[in-house]
PDB file of N, CA and C in Angstrom:
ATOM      1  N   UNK A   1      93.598 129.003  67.372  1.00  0.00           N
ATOM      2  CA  UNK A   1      94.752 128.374  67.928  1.00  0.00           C
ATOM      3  C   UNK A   1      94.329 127.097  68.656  1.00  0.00           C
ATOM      4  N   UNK A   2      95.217 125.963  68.595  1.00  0.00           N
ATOM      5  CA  UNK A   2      94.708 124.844  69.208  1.00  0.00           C
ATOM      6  C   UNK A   2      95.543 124.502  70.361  1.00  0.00           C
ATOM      7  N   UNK A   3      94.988 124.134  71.218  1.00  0.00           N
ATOM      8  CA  UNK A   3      95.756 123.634  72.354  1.00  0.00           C
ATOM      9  C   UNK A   3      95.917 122.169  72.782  1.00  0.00           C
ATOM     10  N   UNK A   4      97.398 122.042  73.522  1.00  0.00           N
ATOM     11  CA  UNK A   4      97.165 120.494  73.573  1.00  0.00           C
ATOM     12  C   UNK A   4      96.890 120.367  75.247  1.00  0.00           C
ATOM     13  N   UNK A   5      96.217 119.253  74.643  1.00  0.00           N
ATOM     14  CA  UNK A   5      95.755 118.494  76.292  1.00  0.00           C
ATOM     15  C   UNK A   5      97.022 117.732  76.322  1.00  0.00           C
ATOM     16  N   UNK A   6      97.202 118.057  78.145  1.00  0.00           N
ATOM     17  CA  UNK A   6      98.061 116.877  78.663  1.00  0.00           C
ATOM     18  C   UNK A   6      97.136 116.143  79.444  1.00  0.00           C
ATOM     19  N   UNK A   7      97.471 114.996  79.185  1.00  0.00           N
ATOM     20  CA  UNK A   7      97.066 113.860  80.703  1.00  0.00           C
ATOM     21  C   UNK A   7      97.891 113.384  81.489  1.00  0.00           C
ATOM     22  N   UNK A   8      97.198 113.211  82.542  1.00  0.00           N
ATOM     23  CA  UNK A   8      98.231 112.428  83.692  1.00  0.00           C
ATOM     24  C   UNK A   8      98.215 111.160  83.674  1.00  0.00           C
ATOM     25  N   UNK A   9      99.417 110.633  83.767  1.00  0.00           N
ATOM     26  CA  UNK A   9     100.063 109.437  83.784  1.00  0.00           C
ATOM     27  C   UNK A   9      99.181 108.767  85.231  1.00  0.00           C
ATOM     28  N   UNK A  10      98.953 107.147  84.759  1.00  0.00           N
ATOM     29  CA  UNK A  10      97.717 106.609  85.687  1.00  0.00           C
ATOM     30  C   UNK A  10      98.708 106.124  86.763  1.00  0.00           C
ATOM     31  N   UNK A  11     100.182 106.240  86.782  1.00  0.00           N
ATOM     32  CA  UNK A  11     101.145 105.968  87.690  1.00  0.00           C
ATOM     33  C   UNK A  11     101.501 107.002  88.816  1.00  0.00           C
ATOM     34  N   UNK A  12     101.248 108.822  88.147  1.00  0.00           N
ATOM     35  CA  UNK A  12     100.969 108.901  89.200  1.00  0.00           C
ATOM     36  C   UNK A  12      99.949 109.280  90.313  1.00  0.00           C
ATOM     37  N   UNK A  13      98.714 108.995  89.872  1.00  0.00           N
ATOM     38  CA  UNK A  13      97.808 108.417  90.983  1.00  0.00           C
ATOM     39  C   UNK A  13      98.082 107.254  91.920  1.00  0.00           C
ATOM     40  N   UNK A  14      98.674 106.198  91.304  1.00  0.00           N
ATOM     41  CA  UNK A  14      99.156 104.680  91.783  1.00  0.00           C
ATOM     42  C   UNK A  14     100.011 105.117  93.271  1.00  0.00           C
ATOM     43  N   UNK A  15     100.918 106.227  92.190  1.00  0.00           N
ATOM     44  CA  UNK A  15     101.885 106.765  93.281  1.00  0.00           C
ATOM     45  C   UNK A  15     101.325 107.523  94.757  1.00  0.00           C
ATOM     46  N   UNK A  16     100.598 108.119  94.592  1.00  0.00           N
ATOM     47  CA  UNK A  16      99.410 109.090  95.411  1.00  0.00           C
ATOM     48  C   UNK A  16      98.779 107.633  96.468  1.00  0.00           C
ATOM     49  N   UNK A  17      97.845 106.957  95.794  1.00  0.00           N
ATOM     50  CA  UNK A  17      97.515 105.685  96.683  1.00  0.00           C
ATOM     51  C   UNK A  17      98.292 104.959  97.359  1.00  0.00           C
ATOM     52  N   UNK A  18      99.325 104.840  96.674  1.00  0.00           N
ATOM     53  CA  UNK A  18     100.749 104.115  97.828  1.00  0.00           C
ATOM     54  C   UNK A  18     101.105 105.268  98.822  1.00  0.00           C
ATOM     55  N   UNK A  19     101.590 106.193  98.324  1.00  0.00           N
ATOM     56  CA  UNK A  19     102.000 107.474  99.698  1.00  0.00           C
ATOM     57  C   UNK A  19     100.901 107.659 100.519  1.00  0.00           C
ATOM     58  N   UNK A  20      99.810 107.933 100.613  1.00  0.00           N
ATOM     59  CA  UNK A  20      99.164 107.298 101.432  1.00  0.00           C
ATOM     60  C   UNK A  20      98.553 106.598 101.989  1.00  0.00           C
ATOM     61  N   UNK A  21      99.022 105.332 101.499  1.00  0.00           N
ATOM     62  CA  UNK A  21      98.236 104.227 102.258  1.00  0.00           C
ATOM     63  C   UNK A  21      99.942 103.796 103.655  1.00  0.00           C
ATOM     64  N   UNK A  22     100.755 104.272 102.847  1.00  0.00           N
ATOM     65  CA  UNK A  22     102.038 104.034 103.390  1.00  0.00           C
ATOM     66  C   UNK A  22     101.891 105.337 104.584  1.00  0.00           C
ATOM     67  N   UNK A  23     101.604 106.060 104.536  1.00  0.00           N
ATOM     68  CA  UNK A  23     101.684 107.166 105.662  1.00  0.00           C
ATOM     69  C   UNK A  23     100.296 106.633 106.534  1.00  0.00           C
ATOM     70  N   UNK A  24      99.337 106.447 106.292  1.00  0.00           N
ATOM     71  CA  UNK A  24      98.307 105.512 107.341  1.00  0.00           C
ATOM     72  C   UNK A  24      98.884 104.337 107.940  1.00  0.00           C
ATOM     73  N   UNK A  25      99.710 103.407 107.229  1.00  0.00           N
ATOM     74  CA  UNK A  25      99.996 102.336 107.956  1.00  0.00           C
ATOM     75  C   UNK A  25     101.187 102.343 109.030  1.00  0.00           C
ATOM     76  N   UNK A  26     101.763 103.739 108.458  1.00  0.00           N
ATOM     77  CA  UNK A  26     102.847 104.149 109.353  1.00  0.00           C
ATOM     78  C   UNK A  26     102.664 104.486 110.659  1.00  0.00           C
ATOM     79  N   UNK A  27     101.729 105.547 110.603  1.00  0.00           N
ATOM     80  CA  UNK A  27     100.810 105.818 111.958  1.00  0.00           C
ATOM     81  C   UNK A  27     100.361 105.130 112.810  1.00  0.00           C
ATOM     82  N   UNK A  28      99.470 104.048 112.130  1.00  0.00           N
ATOM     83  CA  UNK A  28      99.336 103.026 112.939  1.00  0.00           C
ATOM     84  C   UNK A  28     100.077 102.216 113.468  1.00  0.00           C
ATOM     85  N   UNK A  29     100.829 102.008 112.711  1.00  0.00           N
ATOM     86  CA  UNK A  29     102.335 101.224 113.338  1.00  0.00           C
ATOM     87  C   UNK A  29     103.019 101.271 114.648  1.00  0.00           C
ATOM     88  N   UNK A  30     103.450 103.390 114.177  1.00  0.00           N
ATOM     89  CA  UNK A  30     103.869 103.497 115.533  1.00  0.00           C
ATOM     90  C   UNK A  30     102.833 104.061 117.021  1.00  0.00           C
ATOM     91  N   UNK A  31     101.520 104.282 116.435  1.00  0.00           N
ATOM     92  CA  UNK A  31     100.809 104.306 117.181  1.00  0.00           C
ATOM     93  C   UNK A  31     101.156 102.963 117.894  1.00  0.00           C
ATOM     94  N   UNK A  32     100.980 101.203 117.367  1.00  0.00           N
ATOM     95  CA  UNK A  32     100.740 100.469 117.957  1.00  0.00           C
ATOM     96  C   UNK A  32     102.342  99.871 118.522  1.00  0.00           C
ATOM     97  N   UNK A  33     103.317 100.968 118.774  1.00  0.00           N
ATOM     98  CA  UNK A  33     104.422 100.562 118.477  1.00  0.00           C
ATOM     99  C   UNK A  33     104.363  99.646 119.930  1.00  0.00           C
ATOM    100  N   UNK A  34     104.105 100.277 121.092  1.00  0.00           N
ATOM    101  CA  UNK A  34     104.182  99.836 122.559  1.00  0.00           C
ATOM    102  C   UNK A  34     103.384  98.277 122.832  1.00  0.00           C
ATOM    103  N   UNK A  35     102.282  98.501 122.010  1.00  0.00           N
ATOM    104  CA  UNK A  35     101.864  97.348 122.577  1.00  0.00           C
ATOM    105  C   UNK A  35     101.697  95.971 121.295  1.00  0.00           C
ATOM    106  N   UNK A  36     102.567  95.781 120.859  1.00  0.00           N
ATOM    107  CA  UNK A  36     102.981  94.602 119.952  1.00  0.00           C
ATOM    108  C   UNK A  36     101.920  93.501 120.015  1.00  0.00           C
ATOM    109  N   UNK A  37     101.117  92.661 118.851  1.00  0.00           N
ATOM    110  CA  UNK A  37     100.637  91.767 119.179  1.00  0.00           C
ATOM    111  C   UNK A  37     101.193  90.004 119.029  1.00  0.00           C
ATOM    112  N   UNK A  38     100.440  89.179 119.440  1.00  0.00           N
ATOM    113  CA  UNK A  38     100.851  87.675 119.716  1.00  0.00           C
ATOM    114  C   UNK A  38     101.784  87.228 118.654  1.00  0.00           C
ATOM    115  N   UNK A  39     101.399  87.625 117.631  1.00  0.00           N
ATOM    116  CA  UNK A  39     101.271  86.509 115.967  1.00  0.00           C
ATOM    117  C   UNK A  39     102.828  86.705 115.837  1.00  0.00           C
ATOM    118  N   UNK A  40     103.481  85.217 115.435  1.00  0.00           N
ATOM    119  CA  UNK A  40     104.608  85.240 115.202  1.00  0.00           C
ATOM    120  C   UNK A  40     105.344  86.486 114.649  1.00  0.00           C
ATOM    121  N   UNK A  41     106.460  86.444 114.790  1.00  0.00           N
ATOM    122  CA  UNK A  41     107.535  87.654 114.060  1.00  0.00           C
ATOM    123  C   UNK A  41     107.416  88.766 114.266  1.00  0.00           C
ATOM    124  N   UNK A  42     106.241  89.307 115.263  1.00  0.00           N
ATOM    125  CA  UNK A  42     105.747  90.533 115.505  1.00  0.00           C
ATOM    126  C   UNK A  42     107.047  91.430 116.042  1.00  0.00           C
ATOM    127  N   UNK A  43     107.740  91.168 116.709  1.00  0.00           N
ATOM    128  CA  UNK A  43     108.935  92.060 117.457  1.00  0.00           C
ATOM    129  C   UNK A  43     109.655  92.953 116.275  1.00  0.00           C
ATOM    130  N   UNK A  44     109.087  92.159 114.993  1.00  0.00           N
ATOM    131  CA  UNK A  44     110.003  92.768 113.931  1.00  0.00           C
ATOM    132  C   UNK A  44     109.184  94.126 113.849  1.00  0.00           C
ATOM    133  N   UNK A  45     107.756  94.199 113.907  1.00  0.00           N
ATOM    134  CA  UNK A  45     107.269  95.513 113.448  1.00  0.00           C
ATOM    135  C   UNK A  45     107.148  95.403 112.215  1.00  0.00           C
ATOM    136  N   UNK A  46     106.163  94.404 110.994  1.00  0.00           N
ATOM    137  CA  UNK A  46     105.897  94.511 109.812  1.00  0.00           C
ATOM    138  C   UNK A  46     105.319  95.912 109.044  1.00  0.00           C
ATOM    139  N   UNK A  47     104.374  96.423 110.373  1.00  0.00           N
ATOM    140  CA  UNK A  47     103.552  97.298 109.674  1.00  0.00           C
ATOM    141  C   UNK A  47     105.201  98.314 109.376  1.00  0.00           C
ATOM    142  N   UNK A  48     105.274  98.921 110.657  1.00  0.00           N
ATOM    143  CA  UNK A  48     106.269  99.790 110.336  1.00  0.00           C
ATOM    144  C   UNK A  48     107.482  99.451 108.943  1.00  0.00           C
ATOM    145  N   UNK A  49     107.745  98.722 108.642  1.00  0.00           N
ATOM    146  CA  UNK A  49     108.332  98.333 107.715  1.00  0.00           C
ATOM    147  C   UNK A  49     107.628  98.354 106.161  1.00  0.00           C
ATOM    148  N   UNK A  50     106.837  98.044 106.217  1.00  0.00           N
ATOM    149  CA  UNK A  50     105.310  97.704 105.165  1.00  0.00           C
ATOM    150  C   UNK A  50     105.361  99.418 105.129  1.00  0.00           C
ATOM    151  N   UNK A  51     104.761 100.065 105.813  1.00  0.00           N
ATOM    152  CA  UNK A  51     104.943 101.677 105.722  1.00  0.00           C
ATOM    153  C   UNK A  51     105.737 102.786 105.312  1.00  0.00           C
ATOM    154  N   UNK A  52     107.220 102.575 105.646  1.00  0.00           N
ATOM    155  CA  UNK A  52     107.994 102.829 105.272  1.00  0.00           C
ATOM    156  C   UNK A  52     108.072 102.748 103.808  1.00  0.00           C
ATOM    157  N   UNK A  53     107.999 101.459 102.942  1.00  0.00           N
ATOM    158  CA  UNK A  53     108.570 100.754 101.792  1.00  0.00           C
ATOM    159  C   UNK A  53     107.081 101.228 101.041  1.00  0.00           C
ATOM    160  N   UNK A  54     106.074 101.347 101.446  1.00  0.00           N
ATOM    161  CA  UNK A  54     105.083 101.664 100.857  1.00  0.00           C
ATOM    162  C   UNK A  54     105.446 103.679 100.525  1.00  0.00           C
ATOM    163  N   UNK A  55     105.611 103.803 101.943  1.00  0.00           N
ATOM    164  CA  UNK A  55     105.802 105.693 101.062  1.00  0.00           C
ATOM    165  C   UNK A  55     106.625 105.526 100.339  1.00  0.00           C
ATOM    166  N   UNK A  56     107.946 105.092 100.331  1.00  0.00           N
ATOM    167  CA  UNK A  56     108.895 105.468  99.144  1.00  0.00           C
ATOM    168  C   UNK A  56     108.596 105.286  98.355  1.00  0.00           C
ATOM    169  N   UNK A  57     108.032 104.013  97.700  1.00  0.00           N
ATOM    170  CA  UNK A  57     107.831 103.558  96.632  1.00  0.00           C
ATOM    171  C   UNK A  57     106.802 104.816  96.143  1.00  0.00           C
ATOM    172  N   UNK A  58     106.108 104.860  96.891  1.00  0.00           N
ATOM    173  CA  UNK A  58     104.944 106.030  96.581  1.00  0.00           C
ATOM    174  C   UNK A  58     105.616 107.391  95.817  1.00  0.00           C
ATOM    175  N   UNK A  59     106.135 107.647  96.804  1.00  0.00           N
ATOM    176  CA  UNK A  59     107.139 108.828  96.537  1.00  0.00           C
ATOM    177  C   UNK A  59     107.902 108.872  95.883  1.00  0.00           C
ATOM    178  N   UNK A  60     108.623 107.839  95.182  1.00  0.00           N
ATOM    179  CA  UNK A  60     109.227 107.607  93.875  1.00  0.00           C
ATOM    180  C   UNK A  60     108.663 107.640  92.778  1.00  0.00           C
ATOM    181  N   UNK A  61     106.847 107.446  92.543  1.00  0.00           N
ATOM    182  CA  UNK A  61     105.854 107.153  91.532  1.00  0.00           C
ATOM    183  C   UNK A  61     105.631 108.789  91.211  1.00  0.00           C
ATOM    184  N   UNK A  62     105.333 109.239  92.414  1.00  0.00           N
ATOM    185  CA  UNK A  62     104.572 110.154  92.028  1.00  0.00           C
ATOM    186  C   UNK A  62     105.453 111.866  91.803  1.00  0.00           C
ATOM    187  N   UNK A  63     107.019 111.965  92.224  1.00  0.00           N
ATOM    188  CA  UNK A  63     108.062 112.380  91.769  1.00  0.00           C
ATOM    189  C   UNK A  63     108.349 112.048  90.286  1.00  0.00           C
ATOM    190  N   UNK A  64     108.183 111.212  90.361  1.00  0.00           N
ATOM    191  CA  UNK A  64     108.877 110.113  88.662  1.00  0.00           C
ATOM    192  C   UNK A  64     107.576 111.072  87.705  1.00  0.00           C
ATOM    193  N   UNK A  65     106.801 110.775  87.879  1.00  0.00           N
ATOM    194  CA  UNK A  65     105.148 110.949  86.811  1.00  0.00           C
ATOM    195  C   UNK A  65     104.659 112.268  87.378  1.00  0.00           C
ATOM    196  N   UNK A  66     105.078 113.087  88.140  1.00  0.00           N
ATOM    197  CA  UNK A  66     104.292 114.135  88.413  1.00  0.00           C
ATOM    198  C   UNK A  66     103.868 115.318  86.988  1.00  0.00           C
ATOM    199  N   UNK A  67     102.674 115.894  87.014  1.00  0.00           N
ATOM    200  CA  UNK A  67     102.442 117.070  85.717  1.00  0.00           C
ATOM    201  C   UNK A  67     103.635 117.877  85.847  1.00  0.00           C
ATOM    202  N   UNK A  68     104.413 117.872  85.005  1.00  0.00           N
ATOM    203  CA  UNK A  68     105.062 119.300  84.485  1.00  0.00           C
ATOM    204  C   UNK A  68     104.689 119.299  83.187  1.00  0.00           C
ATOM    205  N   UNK A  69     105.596 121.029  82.739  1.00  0.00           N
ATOM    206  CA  UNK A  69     104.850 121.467  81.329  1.00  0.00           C
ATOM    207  C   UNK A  69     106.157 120.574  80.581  1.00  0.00           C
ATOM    208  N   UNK A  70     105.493 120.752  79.082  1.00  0.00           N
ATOM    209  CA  UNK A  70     107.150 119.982  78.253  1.00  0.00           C
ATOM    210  C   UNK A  70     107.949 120.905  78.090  1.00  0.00           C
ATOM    211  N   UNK A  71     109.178 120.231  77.831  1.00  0.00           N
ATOM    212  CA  UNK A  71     109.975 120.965  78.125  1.00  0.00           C
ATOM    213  C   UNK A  71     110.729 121.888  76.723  1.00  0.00           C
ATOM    214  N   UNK A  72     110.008 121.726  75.313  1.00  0.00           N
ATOM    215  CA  UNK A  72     110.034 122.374  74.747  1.00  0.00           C
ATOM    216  C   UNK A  72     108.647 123.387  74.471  1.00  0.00           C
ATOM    217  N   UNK A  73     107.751 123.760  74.742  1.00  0.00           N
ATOM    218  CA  UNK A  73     106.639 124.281  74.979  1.00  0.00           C
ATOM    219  C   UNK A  73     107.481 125.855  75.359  1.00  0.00           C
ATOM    220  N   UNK A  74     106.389 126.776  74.689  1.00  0.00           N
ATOM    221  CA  UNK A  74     106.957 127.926  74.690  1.00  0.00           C
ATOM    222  C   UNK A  74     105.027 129.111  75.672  1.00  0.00           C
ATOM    223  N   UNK A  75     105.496 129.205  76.570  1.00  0.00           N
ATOM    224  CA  UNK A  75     103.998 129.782  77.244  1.00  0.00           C
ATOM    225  C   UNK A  75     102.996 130.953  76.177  1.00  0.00           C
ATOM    226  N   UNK A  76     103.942 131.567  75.629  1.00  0.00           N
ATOM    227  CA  UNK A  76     103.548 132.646  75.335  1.00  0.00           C
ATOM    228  C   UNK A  76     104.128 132.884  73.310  1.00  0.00           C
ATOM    229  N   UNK A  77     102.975 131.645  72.811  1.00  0.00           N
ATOM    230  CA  UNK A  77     103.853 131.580  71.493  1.00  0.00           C
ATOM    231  C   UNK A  77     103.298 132.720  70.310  1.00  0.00           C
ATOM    232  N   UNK A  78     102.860 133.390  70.433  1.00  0.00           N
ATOM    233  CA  UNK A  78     102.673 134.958  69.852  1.00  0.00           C
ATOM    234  C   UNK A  78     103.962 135.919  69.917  1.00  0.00           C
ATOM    235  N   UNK A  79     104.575 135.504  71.068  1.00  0.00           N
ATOM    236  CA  UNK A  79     106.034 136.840  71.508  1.00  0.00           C
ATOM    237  C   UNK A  79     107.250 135.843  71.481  1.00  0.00           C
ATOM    238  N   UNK A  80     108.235 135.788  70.261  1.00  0.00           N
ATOM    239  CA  UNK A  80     109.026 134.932  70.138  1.00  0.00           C
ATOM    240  C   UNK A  80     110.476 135.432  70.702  1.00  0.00           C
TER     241      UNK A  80
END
């Protein structure tokens, strides 16, 4: 009997590297929420924003592309 290989889609790893790089920058964010630095536009809070938009996106990749089995695939194809 032969079996098929599945592979994983290289999107969602992509997805995996964005969700967390987006959950690190988040942290830091609001870690640094209190003490804001000099550099223009800062009041806006980029990171926190950058963080945010980074998990979703993440979390959209790796929802979207995650392993499931197909969906015509039968587990047990000996017992019909």
């Amino acid at each position: 009997m032969r079996e098929r290989r599945h592979m994983l889609p290289v999107w969602f790893f992509i997805g995996m590297l964005l969700t967390i790089y987006g959950v690190i920058i988040l942290i830091t964010s609001i870690v640094d929420w209190s003490q804001p630095s000099q550099a223009v536009l800062a009041q806006y809070h980029p990171g926190l924003w950058g963080g945010i938009l980074l998990l979703l996106i993440g979390s959209f990749y790796v929802l979207k592309f995650r392993p499931r089995r197909p969906s015509g695939s039968n587990p047990n194809p000996d017992h019909r």
